[in-house]
N, C-alpha and C. Protein backbone atom coordinates (compact mmCIF):
# COMPACT_ATOMS: atom_id res chain seq x y z
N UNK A 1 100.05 126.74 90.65
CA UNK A 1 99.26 125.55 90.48
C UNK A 1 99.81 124.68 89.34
N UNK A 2 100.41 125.23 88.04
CA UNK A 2 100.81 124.59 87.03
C UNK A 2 102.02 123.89 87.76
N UNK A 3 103.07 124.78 88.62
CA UNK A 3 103.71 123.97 89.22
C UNK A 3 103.62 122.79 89.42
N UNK A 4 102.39 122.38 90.70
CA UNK A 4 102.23 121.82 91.34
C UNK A 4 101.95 120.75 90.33
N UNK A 5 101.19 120.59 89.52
CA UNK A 5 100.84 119.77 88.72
C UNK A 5 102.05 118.99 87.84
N UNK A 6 103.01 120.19 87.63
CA UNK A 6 104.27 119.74 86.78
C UNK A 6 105.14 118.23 88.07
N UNK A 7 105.01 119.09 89.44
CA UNK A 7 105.85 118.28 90.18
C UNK A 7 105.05 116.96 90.35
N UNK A 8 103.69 116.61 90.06
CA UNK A 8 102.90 115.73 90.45
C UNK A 8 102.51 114.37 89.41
N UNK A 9 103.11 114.79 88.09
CA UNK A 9 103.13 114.28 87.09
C UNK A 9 104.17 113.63 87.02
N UNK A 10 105.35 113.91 87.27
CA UNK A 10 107.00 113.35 87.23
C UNK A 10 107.04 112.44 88.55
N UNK A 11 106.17 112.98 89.48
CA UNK A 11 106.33 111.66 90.73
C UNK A 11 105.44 110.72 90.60
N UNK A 12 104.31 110.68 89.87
CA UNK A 12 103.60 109.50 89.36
C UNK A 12 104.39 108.32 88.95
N UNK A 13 105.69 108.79 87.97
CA UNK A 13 106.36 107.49 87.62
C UNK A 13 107.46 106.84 88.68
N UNK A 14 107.45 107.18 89.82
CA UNK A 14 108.01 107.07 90.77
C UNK A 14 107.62 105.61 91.29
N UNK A 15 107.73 104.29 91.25
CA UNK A 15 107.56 103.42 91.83
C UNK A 15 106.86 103.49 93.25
N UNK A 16 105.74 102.67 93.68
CA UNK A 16 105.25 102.77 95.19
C UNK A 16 105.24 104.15 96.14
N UNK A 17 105.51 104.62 95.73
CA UNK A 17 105.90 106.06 96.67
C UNK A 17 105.19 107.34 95.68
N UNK A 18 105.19 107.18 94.73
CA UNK A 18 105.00 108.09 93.59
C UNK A 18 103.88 109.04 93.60
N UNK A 19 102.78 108.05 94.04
CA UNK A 19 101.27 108.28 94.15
C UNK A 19 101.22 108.94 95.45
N UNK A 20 102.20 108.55 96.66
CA UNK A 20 101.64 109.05 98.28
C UNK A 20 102.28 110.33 97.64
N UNK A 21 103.36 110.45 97.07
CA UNK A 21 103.53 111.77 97.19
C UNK A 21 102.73 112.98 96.39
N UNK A 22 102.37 112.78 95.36
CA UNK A 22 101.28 113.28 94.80
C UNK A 22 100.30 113.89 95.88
N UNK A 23 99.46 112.65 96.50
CA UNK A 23 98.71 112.82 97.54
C UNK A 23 98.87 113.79 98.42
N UNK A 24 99.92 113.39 98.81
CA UNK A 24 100.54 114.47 99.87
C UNK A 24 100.73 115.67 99.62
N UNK A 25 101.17 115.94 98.58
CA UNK A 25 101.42 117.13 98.03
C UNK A 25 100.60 118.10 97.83
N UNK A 26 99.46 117.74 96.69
CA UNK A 26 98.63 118.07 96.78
C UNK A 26 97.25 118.63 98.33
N UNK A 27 97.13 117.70 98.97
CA UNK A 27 96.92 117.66 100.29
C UNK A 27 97.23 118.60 101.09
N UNK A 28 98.34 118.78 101.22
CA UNK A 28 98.91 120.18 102.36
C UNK A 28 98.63 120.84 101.43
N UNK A 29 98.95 121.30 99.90
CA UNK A 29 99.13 122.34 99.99
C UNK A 29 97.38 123.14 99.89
N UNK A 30 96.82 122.27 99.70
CA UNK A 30 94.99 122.69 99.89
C UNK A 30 95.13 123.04 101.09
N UNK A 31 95.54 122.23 102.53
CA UNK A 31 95.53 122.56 103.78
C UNK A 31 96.29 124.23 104.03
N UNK A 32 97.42 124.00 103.34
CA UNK A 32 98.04 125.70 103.31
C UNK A 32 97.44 126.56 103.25
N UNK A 33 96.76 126.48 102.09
CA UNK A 33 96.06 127.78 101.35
C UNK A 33 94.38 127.72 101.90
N UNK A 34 94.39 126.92 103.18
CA UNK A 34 92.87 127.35 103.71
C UNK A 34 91.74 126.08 103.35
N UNK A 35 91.99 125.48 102.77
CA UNK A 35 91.27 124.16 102.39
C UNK A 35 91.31 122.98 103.07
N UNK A 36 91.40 123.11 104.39
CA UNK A 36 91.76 122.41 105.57
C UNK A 36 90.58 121.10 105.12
N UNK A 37 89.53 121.03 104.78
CA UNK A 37 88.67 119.28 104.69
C UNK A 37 88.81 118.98 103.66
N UNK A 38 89.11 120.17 102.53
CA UNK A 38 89.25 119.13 101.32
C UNK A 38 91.16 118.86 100.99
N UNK A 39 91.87 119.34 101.74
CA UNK A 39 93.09 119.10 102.09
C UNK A 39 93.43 117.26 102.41
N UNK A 40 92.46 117.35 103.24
CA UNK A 40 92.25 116.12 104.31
C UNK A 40 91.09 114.99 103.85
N UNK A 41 90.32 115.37 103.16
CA UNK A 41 89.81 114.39 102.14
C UNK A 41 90.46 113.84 100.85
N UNK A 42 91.52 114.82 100.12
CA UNK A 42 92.70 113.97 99.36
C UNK A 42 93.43 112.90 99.94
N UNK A 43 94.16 113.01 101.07
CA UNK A 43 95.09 112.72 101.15
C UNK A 43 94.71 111.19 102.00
N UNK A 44 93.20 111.15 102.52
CA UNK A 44 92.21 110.13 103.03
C UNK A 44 92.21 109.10 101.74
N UNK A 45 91.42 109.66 100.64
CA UNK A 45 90.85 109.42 99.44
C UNK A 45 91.78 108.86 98.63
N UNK A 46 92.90 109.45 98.44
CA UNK A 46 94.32 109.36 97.95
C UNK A 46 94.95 107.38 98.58
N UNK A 47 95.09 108.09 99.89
CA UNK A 47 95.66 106.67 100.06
C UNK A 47 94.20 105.31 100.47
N UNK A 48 93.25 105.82 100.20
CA UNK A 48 92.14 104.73 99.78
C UNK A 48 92.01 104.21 98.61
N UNK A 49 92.05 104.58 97.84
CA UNK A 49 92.49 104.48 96.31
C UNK A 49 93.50 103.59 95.90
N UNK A 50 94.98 104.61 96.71
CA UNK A 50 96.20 103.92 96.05
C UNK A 50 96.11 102.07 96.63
N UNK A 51 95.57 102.26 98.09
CA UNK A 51 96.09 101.13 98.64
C UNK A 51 94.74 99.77 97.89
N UNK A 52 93.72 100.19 97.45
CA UNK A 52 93.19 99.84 96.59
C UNK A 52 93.31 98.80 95.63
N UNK A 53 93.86 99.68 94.81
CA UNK A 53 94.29 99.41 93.55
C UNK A 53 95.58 98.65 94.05
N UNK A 54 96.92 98.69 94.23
CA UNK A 54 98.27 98.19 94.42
C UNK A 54 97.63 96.72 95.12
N UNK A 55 96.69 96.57 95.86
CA UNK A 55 96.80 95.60 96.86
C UNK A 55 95.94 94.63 96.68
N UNK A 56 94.48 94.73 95.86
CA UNK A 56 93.50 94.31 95.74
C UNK A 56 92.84 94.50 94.22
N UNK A 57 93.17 95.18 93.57
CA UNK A 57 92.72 95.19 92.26
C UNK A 57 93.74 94.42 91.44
N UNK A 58 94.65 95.25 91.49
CA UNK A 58 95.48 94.88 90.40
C UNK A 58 96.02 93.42 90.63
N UNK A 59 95.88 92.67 91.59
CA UNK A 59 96.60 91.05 92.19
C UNK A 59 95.39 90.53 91.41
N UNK A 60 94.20 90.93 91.40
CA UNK A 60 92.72 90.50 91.78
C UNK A 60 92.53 90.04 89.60
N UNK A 61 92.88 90.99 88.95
CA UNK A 61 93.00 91.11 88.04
C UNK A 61 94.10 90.03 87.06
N UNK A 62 94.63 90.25 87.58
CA UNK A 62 95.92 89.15 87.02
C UNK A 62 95.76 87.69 87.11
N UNK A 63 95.12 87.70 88.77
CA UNK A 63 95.00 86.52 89.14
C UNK A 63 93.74 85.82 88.09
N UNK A 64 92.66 86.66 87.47
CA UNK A 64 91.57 86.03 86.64
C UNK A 64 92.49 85.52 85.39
N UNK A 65 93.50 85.83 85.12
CA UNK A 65 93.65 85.49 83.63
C UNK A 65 95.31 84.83 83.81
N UNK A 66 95.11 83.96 85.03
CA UNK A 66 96.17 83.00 85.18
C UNK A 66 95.78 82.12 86.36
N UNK A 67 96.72 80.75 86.30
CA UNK A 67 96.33 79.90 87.82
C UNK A 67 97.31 79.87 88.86
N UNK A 68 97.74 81.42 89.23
CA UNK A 68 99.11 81.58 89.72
C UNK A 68 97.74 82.36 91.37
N UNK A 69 98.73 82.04 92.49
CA UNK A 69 97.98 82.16 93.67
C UNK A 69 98.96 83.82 93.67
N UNK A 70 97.25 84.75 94.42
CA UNK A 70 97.09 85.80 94.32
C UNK A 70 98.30 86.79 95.13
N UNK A 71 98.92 85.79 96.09
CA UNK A 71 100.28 86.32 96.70
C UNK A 71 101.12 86.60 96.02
N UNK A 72 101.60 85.65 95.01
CA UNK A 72 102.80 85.91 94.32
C UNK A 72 102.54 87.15 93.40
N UNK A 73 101.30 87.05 92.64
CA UNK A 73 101.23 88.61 92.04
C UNK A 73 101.65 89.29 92.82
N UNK A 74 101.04 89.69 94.30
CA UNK A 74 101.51 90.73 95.00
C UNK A 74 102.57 91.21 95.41
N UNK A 75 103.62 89.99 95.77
CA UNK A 75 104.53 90.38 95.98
C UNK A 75 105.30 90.56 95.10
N UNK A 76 105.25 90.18 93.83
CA UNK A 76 105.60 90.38 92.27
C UNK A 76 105.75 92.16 92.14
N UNK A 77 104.42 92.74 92.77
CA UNK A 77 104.31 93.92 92.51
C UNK A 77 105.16 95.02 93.21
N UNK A 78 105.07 94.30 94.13
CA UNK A 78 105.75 95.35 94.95
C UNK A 78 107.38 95.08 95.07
N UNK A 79 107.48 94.08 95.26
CA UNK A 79 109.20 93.76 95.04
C UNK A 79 109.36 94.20 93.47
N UNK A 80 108.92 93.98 92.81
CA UNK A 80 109.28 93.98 91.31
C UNK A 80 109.76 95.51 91.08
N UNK A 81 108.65 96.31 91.83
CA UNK A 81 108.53 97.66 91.48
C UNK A 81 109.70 98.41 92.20
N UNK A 82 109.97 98.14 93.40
CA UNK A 82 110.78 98.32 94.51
C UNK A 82 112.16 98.15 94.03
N UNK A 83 112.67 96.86 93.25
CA UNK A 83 113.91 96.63 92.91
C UNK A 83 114.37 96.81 91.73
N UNK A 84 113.53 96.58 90.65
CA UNK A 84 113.65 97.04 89.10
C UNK A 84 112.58 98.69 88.98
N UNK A 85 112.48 99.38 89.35
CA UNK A 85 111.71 100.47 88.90
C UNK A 85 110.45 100.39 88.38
N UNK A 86 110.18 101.13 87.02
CA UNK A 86 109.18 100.96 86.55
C UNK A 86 108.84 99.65 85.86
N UNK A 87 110.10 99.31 85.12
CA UNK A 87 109.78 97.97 84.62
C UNK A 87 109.93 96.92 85.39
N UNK A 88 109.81 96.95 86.90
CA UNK A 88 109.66 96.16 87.45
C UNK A 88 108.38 95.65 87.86
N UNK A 89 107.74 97.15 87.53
CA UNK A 89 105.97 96.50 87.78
C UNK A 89 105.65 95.68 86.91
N UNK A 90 106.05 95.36 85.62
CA UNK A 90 105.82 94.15 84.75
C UNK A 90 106.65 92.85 84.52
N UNK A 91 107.85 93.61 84.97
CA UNK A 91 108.75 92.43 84.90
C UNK A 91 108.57 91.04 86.32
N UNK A 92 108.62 91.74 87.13
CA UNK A 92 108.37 91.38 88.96
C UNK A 92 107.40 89.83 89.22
N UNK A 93 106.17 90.41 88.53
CA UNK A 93 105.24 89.48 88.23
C UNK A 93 105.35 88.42 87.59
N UNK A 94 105.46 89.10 86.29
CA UNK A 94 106.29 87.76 84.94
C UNK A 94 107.25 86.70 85.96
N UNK A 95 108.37 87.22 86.32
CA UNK A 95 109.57 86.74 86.74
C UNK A 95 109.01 85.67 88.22
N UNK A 96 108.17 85.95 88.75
CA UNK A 96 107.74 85.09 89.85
C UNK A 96 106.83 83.88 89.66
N UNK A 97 106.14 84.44 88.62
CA UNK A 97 105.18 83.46 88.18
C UNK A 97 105.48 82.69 87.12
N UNK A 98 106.73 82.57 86.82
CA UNK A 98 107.41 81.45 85.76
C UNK A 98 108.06 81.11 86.94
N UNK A 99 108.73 81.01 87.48
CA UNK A 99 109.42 80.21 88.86
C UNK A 99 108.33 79.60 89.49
N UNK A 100 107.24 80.70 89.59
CA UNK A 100 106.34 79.86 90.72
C UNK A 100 105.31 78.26 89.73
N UNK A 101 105.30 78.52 88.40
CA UNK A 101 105.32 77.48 87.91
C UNK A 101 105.97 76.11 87.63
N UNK A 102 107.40 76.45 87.48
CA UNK A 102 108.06 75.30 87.59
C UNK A 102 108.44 74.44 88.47
């Protein structure tokens, strides 16, 4: 279990993917070991959450404390994150929304 936790911590910083795998991970291996609904309620819960937050919070958030339209955050986020890594989740945004100003 410490394992599991060790491997679940290091894929957190994993850009966009980081979190499903967590999910996932976690998920089967509850399903493995006999935990077949709460296996299947992570991995439900998991990507209710992630898609959540990435898609609707965090655009939703940014967008209050600027007059930049709620797309470009988004795609800020996810390209940003996608092509620069971690510091692309901050950079991505920044970088779109000074273009998308001028």
């Amino acid at each position: 279990m410490i394992l599991l936790a060790i491997i679940s911590g290091i894929a957190m910083f994993i850009p966009i993917i980081g979190p499903w795998i967590v999910y996932g991970a976690i998920g089967i291996f509850s399903i493995l070991i006999g935990n077949t609904a709460q296996g299947v309620l992570v991995i439900l819960f998991g990507w209710i959450i992630e898609t959540s937050t990435d898609f609707y919070i965090r655009p939703k958030i940014a967008v209050q404390y600027s007059e930049i339209h709620p797309l470009v955050f988004l795609l800020g986020f996810i390209y940003g994150a996608v092509t620069l890594g971690i510091p692309g989740l901050f950079i991505g945004p920044l970088i779109l929304g000074i273009t998308c100003r001028l």
